[in-house]
C-alpha atoms as a PDB file:
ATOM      1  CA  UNK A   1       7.004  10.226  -1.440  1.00  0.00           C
ATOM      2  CA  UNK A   2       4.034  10.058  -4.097  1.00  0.00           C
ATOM      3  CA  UNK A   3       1.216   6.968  -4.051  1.00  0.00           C
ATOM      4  CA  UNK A   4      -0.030   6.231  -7.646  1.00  0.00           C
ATOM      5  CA  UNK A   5      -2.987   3.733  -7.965  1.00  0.00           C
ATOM      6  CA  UNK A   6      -0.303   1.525 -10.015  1.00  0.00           C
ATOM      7  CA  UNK A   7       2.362   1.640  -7.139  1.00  0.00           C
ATOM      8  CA  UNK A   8      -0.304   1.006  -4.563  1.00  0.00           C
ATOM      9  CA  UNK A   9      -1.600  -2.456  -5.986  1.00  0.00           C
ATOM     10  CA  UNK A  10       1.777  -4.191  -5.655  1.00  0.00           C
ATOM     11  CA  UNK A  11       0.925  -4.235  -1.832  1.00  0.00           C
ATOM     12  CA  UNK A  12      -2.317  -5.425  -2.266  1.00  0.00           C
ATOM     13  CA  UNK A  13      -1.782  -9.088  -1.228  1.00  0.00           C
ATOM     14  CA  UNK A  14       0.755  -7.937   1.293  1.00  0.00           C
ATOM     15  CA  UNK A  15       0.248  -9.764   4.576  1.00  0.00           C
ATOM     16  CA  UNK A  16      -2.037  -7.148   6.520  1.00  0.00           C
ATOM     17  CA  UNK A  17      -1.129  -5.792   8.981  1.00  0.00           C
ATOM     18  CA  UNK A  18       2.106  -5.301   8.712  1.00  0.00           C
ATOM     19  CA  UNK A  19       4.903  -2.931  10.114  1.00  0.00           C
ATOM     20  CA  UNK A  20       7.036  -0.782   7.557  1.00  0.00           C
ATOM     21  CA  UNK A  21       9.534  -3.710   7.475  1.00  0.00           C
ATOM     22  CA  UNK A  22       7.628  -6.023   6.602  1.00  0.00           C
ATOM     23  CA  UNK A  23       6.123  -4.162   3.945  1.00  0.00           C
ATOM     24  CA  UNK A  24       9.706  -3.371   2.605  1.00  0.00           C
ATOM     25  CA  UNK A  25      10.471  -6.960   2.921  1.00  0.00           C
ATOM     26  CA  UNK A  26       7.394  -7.889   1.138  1.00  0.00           C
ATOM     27  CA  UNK A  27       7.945  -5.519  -1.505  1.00  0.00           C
ATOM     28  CA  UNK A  28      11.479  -6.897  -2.236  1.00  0.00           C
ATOM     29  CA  UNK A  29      10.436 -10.700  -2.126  1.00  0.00           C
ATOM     30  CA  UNK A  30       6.981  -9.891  -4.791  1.00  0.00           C
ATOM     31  CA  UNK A  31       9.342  -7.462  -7.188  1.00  0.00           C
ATOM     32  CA  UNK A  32       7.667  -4.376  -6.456  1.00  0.00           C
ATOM     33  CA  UNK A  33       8.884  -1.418  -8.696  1.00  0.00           C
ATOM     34  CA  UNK A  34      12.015   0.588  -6.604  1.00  0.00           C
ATOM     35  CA  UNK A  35       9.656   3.433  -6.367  1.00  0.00           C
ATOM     36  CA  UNK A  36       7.252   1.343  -3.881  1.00  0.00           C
ATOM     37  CA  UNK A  37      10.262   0.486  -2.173  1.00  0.00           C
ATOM     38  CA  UNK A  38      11.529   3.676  -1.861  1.00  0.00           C
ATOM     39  CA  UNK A  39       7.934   5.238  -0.873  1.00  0.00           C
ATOM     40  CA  UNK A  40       7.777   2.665   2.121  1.00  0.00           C
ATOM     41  CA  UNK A  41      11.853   3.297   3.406  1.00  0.00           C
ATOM     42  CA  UNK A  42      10.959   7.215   2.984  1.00  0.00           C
ATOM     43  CA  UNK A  43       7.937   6.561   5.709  1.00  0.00           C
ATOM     44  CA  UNK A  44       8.441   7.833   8.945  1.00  0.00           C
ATOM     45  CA  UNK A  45       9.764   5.070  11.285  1.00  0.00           C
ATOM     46  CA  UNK A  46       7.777   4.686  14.127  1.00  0.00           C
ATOM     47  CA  UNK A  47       9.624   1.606  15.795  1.00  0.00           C
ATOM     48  CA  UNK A  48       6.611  -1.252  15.943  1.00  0.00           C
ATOM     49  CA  UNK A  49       3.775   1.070  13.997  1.00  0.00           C
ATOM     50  CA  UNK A  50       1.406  -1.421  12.734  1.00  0.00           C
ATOM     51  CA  UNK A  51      -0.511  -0.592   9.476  1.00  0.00           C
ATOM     52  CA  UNK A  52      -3.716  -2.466   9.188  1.00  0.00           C
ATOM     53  CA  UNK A  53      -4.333  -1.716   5.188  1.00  0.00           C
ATOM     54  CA  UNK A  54      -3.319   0.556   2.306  1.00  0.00           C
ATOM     55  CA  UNK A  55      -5.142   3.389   3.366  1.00  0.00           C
ATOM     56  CA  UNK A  56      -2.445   3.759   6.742  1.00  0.00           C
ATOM     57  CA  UNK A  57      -0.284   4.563   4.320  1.00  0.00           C
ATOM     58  CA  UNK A  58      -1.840   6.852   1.622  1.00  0.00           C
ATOM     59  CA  UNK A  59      -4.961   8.374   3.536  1.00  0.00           C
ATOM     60  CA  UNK A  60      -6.462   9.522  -0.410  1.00  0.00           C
ATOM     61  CA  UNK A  61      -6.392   5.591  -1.479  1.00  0.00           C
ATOM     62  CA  UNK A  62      -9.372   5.705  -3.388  1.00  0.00           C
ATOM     63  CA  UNK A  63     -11.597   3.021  -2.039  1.00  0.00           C
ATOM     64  CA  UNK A  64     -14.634   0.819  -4.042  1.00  0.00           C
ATOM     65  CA  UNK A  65     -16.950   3.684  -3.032  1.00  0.00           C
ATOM     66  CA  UNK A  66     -15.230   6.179  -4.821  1.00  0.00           C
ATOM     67  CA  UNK A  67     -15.705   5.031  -8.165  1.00  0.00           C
ATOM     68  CA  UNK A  68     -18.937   5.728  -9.905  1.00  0.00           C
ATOM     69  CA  UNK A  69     -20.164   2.457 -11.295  1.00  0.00           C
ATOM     70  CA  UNK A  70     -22.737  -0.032 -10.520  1.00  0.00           C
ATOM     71  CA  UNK A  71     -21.308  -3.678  -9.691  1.00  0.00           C
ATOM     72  CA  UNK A  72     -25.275  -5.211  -9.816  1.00  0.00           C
ATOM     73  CA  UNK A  73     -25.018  -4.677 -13.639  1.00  0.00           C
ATOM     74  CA  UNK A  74     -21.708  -6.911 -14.347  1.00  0.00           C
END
C-alpha cells in the first residue's frame, strides 16, 4: 500500500468519517484511480473502525503546516 499526494485528494470530499467501506464505496461512486481503491481494500479490516480524516489513513499526510509559504500574501 503506498499514499501519493495525487491518490490522497480523490478522498478529499469523502463523507468524513467514514469506515473502510464506505471509503471503498465512495471511491467507486467518485471514479477514484484503482490504485486508491486498492490502497483502501489492502487496509487492515477492523470491523466498524471509524476514520475521522485522511491522516487515519496515511499518518505522513502532509498537512497546511507543512508547506513553507505564506497564505497572508495571496
Amino acid at each position: 500500500m503506498y499514499w501519493t499526494l495525487e491518490l490522497a485528494h480523490h478522498l478529499e470530499d469523502a463523507p468524513w468519517p467514514a469506515t473502510r467501506d464506505e471509503l471503498i464505496d465512495y471511491a467507486i461512486r467518485s471514479g477514484s484511480p484503482m490504485e486508491v481503491i486498492e490502497n483502501l481494500q489492502a487496509m487492515e479490516e477492523d470491523e466498524g473502525e471509524v476514520y475521522e480524516n485522511m491522516e487515519d489513513i496515511w499518518p505522513d499526510y502532509p498537512r497546511k503546516d507543512d508547506f513553507l509559504f505564506n497564505e497572508d500574501e495571496y
